[in-house]
Protein backbone atom coordinates (compact mmCIF):
# COMPACT_ATOMS: atom_id res chain seq x y z
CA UNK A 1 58.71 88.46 110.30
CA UNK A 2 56.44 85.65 108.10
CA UNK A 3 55.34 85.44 104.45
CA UNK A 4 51.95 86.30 105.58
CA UNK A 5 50.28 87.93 102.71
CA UNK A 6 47.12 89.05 104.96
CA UNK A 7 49.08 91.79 105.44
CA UNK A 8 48.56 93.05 101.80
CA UNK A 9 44.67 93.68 102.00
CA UNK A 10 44.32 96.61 103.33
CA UNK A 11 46.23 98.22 100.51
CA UNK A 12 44.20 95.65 97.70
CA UNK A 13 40.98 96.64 99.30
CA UNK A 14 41.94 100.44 98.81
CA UNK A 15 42.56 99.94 95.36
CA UNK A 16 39.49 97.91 95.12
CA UNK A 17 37.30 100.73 96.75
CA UNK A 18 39.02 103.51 94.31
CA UNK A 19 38.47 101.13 91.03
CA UNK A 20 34.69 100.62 92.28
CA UNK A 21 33.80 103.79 92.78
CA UNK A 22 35.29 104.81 89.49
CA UNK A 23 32.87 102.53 88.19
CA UNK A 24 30.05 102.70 89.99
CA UNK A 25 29.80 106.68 88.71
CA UNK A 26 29.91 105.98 85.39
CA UNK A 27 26.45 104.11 85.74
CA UNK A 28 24.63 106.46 88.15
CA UNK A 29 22.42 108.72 86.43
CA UNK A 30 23.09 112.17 85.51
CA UNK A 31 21.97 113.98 88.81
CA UNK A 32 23.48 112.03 90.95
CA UNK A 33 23.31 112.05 94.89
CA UNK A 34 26.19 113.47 96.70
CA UNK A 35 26.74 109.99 98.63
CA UNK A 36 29.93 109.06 97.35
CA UNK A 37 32.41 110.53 99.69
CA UNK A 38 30.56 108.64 102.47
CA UNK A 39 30.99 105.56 100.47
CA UNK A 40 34.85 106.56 100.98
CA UNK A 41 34.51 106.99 104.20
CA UNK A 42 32.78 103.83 105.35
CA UNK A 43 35.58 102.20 103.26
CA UNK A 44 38.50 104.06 104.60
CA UNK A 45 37.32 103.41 108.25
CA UNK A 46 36.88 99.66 107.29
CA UNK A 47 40.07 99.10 105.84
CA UNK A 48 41.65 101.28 108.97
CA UNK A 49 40.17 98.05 111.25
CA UNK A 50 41.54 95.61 108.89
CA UNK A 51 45.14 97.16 108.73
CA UNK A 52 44.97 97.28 112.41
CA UNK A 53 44.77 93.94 113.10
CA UNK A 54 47.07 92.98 110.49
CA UNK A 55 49.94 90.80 111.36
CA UNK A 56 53.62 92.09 110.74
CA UNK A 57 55.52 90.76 107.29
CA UNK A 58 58.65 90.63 105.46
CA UNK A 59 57.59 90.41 101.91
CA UNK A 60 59.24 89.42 98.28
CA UNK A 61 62.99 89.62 100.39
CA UNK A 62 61.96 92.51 102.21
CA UNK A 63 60.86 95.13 99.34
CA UNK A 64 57.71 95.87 101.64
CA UNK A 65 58.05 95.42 105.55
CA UNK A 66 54.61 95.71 107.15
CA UNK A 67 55.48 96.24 110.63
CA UNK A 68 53.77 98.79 113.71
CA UNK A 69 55.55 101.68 112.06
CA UNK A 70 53.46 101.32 109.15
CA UNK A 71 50.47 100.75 110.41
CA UNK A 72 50.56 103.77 112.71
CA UNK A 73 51.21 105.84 109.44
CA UNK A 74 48.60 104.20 107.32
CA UNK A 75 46.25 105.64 110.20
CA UNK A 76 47.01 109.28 109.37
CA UNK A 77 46.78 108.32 105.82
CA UNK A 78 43.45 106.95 106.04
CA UNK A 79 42.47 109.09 108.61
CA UNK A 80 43.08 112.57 106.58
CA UNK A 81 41.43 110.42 103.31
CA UNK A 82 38.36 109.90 105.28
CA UNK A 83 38.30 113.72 106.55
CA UNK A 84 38.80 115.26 103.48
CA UNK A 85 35.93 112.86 101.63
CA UNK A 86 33.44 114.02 104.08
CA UNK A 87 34.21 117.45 103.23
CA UNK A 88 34.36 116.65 99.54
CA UNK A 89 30.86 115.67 99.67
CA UNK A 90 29.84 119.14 99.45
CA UNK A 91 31.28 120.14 96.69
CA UNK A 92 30.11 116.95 95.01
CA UNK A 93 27.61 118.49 93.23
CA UNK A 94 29.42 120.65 91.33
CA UNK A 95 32.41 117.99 90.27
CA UNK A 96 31.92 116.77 86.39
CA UNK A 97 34.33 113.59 87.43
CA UNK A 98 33.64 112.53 91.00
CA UNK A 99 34.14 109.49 90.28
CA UNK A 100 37.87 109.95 89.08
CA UNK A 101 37.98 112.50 91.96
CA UNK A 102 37.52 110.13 94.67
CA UNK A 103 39.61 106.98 92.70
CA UNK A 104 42.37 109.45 91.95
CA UNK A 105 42.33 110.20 95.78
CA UNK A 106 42.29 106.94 97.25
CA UNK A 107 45.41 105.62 94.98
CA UNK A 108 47.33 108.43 96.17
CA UNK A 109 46.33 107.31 99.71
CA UNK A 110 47.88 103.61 98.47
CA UNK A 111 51.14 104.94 97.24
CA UNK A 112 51.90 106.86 100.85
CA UNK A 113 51.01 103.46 102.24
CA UNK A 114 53.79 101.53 99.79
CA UNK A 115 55.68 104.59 100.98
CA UNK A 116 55.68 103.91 105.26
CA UNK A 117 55.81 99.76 104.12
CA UNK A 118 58.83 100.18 102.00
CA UNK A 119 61.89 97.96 102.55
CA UNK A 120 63.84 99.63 100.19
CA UNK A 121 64.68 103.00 97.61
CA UNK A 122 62.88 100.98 95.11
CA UNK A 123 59.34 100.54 96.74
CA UNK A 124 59.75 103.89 98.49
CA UNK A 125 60.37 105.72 94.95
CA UNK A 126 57.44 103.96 93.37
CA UNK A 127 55.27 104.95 96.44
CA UNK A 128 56.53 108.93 95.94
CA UNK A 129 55.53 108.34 92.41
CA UNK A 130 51.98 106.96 92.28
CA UNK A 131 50.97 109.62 95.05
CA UNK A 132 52.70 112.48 92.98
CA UNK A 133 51.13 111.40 89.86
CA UNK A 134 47.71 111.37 91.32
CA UNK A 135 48.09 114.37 93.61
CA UNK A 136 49.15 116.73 90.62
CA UNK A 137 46.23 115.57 88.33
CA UNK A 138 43.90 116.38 91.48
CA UNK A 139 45.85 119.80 91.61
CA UNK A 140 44.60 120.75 88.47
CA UNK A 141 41.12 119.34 88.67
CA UNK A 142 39.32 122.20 88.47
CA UNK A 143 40.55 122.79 84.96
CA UNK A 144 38.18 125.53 84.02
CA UNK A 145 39.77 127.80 86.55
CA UNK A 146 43.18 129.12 85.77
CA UNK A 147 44.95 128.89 88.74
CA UNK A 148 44.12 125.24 89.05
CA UNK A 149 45.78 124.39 86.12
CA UNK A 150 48.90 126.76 86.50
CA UNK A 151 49.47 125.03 89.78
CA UNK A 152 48.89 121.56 88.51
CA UNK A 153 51.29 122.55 85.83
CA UNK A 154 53.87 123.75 88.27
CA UNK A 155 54.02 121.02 90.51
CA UNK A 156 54.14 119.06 87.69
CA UNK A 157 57.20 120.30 86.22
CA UNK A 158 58.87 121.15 89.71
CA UNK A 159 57.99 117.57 90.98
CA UNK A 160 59.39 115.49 87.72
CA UNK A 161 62.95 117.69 88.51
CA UNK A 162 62.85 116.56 91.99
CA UNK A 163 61.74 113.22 90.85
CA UNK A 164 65.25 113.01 88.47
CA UNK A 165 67.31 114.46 91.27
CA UNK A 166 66.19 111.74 93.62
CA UNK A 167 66.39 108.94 91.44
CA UNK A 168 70.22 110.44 90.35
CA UNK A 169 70.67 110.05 94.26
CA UNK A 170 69.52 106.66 94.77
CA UNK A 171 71.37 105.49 91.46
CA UNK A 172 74.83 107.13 93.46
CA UNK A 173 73.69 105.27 96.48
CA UNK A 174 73.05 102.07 94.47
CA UNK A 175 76.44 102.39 92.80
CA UNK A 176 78.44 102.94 96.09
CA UNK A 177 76.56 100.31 98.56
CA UNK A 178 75.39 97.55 95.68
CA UNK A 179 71.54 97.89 96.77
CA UNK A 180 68.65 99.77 97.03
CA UNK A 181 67.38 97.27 100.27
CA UNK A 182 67.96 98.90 103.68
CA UNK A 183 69.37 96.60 105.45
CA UNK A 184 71.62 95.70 102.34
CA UNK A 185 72.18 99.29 102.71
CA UNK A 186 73.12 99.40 106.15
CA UNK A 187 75.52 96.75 105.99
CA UNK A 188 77.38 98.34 102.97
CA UNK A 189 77.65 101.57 104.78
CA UNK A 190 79.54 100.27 107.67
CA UNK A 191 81.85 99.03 105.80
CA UNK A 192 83.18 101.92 103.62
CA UNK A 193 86.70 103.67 103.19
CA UNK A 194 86.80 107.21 103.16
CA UNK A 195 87.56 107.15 99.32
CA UNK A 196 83.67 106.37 98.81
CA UNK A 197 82.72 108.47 101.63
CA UNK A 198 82.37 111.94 99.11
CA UNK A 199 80.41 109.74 96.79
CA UNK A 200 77.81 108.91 99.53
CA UNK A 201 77.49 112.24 100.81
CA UNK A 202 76.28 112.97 97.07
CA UNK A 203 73.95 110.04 96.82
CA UNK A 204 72.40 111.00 100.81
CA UNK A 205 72.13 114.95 99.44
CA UNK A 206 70.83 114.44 96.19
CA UNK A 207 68.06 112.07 97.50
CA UNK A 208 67.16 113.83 100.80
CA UNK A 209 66.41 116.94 98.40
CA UNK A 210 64.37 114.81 96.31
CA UNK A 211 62.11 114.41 99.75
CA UNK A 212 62.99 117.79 100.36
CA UNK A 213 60.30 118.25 97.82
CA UNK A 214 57.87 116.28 98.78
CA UNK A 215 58.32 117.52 102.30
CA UNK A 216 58.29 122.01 101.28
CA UNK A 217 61.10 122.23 103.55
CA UNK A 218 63.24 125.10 102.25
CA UNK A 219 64.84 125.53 99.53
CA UNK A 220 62.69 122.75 98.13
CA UNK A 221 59.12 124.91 98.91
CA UNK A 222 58.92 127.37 96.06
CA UNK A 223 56.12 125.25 94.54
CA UNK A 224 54.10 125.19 97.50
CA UNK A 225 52.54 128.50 97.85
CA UNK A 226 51.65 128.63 94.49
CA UNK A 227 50.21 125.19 94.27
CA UNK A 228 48.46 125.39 97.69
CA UNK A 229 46.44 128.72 96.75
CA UNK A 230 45.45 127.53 93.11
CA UNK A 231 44.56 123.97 94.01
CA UNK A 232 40.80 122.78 94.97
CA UNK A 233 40.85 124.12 99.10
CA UNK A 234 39.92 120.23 99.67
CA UNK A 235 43.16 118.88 97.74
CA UNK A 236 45.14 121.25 99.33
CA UNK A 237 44.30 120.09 102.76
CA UNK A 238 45.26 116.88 101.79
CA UNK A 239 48.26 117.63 100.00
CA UNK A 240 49.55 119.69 102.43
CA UNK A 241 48.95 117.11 104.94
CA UNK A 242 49.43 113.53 104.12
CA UNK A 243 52.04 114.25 101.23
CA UNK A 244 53.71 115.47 103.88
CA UNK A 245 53.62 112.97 106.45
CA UNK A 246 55.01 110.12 103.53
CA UNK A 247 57.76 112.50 102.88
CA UNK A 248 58.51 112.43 106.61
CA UNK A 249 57.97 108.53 106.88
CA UNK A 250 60.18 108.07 103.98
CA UNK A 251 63.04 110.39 105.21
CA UNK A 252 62.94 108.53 108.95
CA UNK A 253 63.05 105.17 106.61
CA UNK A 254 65.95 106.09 104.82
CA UNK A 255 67.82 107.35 107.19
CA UNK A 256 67.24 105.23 110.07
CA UNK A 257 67.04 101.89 108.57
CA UNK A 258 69.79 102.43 105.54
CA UNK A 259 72.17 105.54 106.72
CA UNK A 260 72.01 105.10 110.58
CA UNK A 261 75.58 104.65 109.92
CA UNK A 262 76.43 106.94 107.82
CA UNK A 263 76.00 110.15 110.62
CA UNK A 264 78.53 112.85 109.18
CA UNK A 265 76.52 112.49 105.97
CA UNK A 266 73.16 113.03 106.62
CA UNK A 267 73.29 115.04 109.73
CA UNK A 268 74.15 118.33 108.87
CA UNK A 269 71.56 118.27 105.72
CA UNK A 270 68.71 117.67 108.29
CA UNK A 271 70.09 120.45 110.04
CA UNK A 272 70.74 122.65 107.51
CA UNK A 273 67.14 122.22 106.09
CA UNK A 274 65.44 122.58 109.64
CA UNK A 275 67.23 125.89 110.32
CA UNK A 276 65.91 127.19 106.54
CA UNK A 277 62.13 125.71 106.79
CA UNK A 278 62.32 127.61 110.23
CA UNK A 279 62.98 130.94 109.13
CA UNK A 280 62.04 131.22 105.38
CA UNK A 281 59.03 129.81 106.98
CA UNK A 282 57.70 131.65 109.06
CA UNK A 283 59.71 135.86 108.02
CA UNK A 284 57.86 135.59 104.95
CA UNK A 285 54.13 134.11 106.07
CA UNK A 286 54.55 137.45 108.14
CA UNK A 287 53.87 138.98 104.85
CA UNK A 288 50.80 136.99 103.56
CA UNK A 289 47.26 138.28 102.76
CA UNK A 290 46.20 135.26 101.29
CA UNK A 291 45.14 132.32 103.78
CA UNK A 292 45.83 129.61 101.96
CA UNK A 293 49.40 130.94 101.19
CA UNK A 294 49.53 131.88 104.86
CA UNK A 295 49.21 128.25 105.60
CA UNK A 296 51.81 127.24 103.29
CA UNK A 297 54.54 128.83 104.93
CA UNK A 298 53.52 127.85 108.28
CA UNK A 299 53.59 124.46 106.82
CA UNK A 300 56.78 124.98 105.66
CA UNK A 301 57.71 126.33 109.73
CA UNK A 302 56.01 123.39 110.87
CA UNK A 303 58.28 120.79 108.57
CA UNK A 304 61.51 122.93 110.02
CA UNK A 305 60.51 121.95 113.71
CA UNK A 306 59.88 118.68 113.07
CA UNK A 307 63.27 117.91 111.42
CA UNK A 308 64.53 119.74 114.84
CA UNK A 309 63.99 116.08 115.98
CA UNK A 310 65.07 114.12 113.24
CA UNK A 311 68.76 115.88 113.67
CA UNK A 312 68.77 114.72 117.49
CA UNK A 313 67.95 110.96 115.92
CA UNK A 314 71.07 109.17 116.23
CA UNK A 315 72.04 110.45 119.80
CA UNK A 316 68.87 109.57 120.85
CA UNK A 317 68.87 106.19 119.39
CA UNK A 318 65.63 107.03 117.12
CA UNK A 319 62.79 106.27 119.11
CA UNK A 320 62.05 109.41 120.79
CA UNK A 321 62.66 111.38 117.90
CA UNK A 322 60.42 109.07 115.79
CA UNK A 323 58.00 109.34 118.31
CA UNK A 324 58.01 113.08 118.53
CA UNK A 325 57.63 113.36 114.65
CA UNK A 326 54.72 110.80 114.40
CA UNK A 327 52.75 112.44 117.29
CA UNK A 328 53.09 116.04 115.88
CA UNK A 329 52.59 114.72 112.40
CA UNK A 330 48.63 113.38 113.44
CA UNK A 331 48.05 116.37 115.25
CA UNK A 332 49.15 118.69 112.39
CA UNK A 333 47.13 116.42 110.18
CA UNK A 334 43.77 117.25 112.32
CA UNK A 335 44.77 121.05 112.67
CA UNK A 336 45.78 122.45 109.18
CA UNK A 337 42.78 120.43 107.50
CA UNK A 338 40.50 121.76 109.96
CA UNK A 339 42.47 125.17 108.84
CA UNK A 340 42.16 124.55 104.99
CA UNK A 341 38.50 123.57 105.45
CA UNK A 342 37.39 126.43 107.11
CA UNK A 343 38.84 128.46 104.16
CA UNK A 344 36.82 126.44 101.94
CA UNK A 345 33.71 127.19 104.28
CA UNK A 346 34.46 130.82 103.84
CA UNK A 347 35.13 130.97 100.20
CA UNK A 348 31.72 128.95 99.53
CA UNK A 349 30.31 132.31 100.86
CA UNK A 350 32.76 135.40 99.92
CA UNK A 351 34.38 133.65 96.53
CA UNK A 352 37.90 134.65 98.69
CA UNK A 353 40.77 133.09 100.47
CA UNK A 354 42.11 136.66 101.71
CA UNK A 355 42.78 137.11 105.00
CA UNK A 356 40.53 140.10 104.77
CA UNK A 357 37.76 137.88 103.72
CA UNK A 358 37.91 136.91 107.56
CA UNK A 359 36.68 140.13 108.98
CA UNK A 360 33.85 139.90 111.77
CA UNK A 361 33.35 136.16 111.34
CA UNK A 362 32.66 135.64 114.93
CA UNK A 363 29.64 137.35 114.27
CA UNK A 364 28.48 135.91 110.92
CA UNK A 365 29.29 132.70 112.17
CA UNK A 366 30.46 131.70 115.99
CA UNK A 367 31.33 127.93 115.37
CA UNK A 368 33.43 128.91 112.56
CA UNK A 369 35.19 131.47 114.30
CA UNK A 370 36.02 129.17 117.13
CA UNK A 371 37.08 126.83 115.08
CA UNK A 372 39.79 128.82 113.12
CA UNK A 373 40.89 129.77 116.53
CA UNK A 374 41.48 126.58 118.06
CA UNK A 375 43.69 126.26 114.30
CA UNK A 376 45.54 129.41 114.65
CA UNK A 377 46.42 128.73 118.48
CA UNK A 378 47.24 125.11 118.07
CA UNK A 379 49.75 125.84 114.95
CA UNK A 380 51.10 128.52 117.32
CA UNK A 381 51.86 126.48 119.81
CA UNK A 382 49.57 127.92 122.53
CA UNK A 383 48.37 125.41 125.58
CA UNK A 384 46.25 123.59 126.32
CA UNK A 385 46.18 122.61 122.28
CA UNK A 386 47.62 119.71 120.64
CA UNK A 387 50.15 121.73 118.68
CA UNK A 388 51.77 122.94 122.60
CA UNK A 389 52.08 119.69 123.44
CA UNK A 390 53.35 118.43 119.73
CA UNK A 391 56.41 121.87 119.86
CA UNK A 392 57.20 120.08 123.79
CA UNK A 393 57.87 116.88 122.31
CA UNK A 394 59.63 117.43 119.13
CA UNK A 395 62.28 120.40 121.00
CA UNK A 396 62.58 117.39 124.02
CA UNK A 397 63.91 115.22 121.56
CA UNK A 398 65.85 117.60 119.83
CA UNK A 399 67.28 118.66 122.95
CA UNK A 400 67.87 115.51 124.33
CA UNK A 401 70.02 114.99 121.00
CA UNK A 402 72.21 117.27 121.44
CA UNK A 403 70.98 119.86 118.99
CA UNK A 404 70.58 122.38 121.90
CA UNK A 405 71.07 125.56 118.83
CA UNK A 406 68.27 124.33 117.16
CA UNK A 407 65.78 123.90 119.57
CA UNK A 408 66.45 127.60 120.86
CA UNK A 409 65.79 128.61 116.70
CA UNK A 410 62.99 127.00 117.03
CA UNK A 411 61.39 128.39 120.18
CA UNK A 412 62.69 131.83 119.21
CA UNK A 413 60.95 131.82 115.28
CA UNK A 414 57.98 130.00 117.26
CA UNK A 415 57.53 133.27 119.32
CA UNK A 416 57.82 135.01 115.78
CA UNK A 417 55.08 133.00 114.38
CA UNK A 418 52.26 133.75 116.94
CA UNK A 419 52.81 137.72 115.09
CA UNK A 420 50.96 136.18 112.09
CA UNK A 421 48.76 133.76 113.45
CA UNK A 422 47.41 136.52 116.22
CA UNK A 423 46.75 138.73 113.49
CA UNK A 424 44.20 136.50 111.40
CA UNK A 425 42.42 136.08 115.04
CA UNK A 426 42.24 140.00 114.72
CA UNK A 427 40.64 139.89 111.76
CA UNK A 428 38.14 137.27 113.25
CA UNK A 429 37.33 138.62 116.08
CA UNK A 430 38.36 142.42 116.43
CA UNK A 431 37.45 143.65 112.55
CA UNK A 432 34.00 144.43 111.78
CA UNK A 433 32.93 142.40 108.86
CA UNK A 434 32.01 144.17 105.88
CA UNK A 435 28.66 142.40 105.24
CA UNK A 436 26.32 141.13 108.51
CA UNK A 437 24.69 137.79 106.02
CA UNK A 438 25.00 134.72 108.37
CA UNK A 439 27.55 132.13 106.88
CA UNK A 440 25.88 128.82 106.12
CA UNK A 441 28.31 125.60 106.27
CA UNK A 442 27.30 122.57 104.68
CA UNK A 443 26.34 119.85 106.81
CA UNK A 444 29.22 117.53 105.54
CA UNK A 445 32.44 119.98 105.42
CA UNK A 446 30.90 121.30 109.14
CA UNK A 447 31.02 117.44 110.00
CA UNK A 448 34.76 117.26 109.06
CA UNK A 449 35.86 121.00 110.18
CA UNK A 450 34.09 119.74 113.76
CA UNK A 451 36.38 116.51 113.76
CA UNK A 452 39.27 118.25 113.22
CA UNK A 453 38.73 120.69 116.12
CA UNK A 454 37.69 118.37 118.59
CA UNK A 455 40.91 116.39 117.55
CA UNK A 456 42.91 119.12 118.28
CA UNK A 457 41.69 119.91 121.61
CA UNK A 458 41.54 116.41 122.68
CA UNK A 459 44.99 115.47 121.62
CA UNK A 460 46.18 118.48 123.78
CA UNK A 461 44.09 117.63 126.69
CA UNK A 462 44.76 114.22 126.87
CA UNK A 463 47.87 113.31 125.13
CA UNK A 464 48.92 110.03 126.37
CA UNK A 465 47.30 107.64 123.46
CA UNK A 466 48.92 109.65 120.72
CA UNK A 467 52.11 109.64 122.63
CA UNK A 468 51.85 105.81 123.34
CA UNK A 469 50.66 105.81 119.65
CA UNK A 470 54.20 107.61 118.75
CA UNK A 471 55.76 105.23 120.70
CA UNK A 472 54.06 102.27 118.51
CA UNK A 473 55.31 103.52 115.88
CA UNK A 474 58.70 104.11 116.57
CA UNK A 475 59.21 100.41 118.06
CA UNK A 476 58.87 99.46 114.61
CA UNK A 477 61.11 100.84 113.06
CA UNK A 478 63.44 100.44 115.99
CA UNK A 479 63.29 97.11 115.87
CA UNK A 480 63.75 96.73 112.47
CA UNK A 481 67.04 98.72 112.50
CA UNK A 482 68.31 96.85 115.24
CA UNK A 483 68.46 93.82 113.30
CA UNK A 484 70.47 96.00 110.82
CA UNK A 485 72.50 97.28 112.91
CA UNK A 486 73.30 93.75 114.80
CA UNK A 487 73.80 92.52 111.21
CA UNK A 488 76.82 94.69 110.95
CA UNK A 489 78.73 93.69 113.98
């Protein structure tokens, strides 16, 4: 791959847009017009053009690889940043710092993109930094409520541990294989004797449960519930979304590019943490009356069956499982926003994100009903949605990887699931509400609730671009470790 440092401008114009609209709300007046989330989203959509038809790179000795893989990530990146904007811009109004609301957002957005471009522990650390440092100021925006700041201080706290258990990890690693580059990485691995072989497994566990974190796959998710229900409903949709898709893009990074070698390390970990995130998952969201919590735990489900795949990755050679994860990662980007924002549609109204709070809405209003039932069926797994055709992929790779236990887990707890999901549709649909006032949306967060429903069904009626998308991604980062890997014969 060339020097070519075109491929740097989508991230430089992102943090130009952030710094510019930091500044431009300092010198609008003191009512100001709710337009700035639509300048973020004329940016964002932009810069998603521009990164598209950037060319691939190998950068400063590969610390940044710009390649398909990245790209394709960037889109759910930019895609969930321009979603959530448009729904930001009705709460606009209300926000004392929008300006530092939207800047704060859009850096985050930059440090997942370092995250899917890194070429290395190094890059990929600072990525997980920059978007954890912005994400838990965001947390706690709404400091004049008290669960915004508990959360914010929680994550804070939780997230700098799991930031020094990482970095202990990657220092092991560093010490045992000489580098922090991939490839340099890969190379050392295949050449280890089994006296370094405990030391490695240390390094791979201590820093896959610092992206255990970042991830909420169990026993890493105690922060999430918390921090999900006490967060702004707009933060949490994108926290719960594209944090989560760099923590995946990180862990298929790290392990495909600088452990593909390194099998009886890593493998049982992924296993071990999809088998947890699958049933701590979703036995306790059975429990929930809160909807936001509700969410996190199937979150925390939904992270289990995706690493269903990523344990079926080395008999599969990687790309099917990378493709699997990517396409059920954008889908599950457009559903659980769409989720989240409903919520905040409802809470504009009843000041409540209990499940209870839900009662009747099909007849105080019908869109939003529908809407949180093409959600609830899609995270379920019911067809014709996107999320059917997401569970199909992800178990056919695991399957095809041998991990033939896990994939039965998985459809067994995904049977459990529909128990909890089936009964906020009762409440929806079945309850009568408790007052008959008709729920006005705002015309923005309807705008973004409506794309991410007609995502979902889309994706699940027609799913051969976002498969051929998955596929674009994972040829990528395939060929990228096949140079490693050729490098070590």
């Amino acid at each position: 791959m060339p020097n070519d440092y075109s491929s740097l401008h989508p991230i430089i114009l992102l943090t130009v847009l952030a710094l510019f609209i930091i500044l431009l709300d300092i010198f609008l007046p003191k009512k100001k017009p709710a337009f700035l989330g639509w300048l973020v989203t004329i940016g964002g959509l932009i810069i998603l053009l521009i990164d598209w038809h950037s060319p691939d790179a190998k950068l400063w000795d590969g610390l940044v690889n710009f390649t398909s893989y990245s790209r394709a990530f960037d889109t759910i990146f930019l895609l969930t940043l321009i979603t959530v904007s448009i729904a930001s811009v009705a709460e606009e109004g209300a926000m004392s710092f929008r300006g530092e609301y939207y800047g704060l957002l859009i850096f985050s957005t930059v440090g997942l993109m370092l995250i899917a471009s890194s070429g290395g522990l190094l890059m990929l650390y600072l990525g997980i930094e920059l978007t954890s440092m912005c994400l838990f100021t965001l947390v706690g925006f709404a400091k004049r409520e008290k669960r915004s700041a508990e959360a914010a201080l929680k994550m804070f706290i939780i997230g700098a541990i799991a930031s020094a258990v990482m970095l202990y990890g990657i220092s092991i690693l560093y010490g045992v294989l000489g580098s922090t580059q991939f490839d340099r990485m890969s190379l050392a691995v295949a050449r280890l004797d089994a006296a370094q072989s405990m030391a490695l497994w240390l390094g791979v566990a201590f820093t896959l449960a610092g992206i255990g974190f970042k991830i909420t796959a169990a026993p890493f998710h105690m922060w999430a519930p918390d921090v999900y229900e006490g967060a702004p409903t707009t933060i949490t949709a994108y926290l719960s979304t594209a944090s989560k898709t760099g923590g995946i893009a990180a862990l298929l990074q790290f392990i495909l590019l600088g452990m593909h070698s390194a099998l009886l390390e890593w493998t049982p970990i992924i296993m071990l943490l999809a088998v947890l995130s699958m049933i701590v998952g979703n036995l306790v969201a059975l429990v929930q009356t809160n909807l936001k919590r509700l969410l996190a735990y199937s979150g925390i489900a939904q992270m289990g069956y995706i690493m269903v795949a990523i344990a079926g990755l080395q008999a599969t050679n990687g790309s099917m499982s990378v493709a699997s994860a990517y396409v059920y990662l954008l889908l599950y980007s457009f559903t659980n926003v769409g989720g989240f924002l409903i919520a905040q549609a409802i809470a504009d109204v009843t000041g409540s994100t209990e499940v209870s709070a839900l009662k009747g809405l099909h007849r105080r209003s019908a869109p939003l009903a529908f809407g949180m039932l093409i959600v609830l069926f899609s995270l379920g797994g019911i067809p014709p949605l996107a999320g059917f055709v997401g569970k199909i992929y992800l178990f056919a790779a695991g399957w095809n990887g041998g991990q033939h236990l896990l994939v039965l887990l998985g459809a067994i707890v995904s049977v459990v699931s529909l128990y909890y999901y089936l009964m906020v549709a009762l409440q929806v649909y079945i309850k009568d509400p408790e007052e008959k006032s008709r729920i006005t949306v705002h015309s923005s967060l309807s705008a973004a609730i409506s794309i991410c429903v007609v995502a979902t069904i889309l994706i699940g009626a027609y799913p051969r671009p976002w498969v051929e998308l998955g596929q674009y991604a994972a040829s990528g980062l395939q060929r990228v470790s096949s140079m490693n890997i050729a490098r070590t014969k």
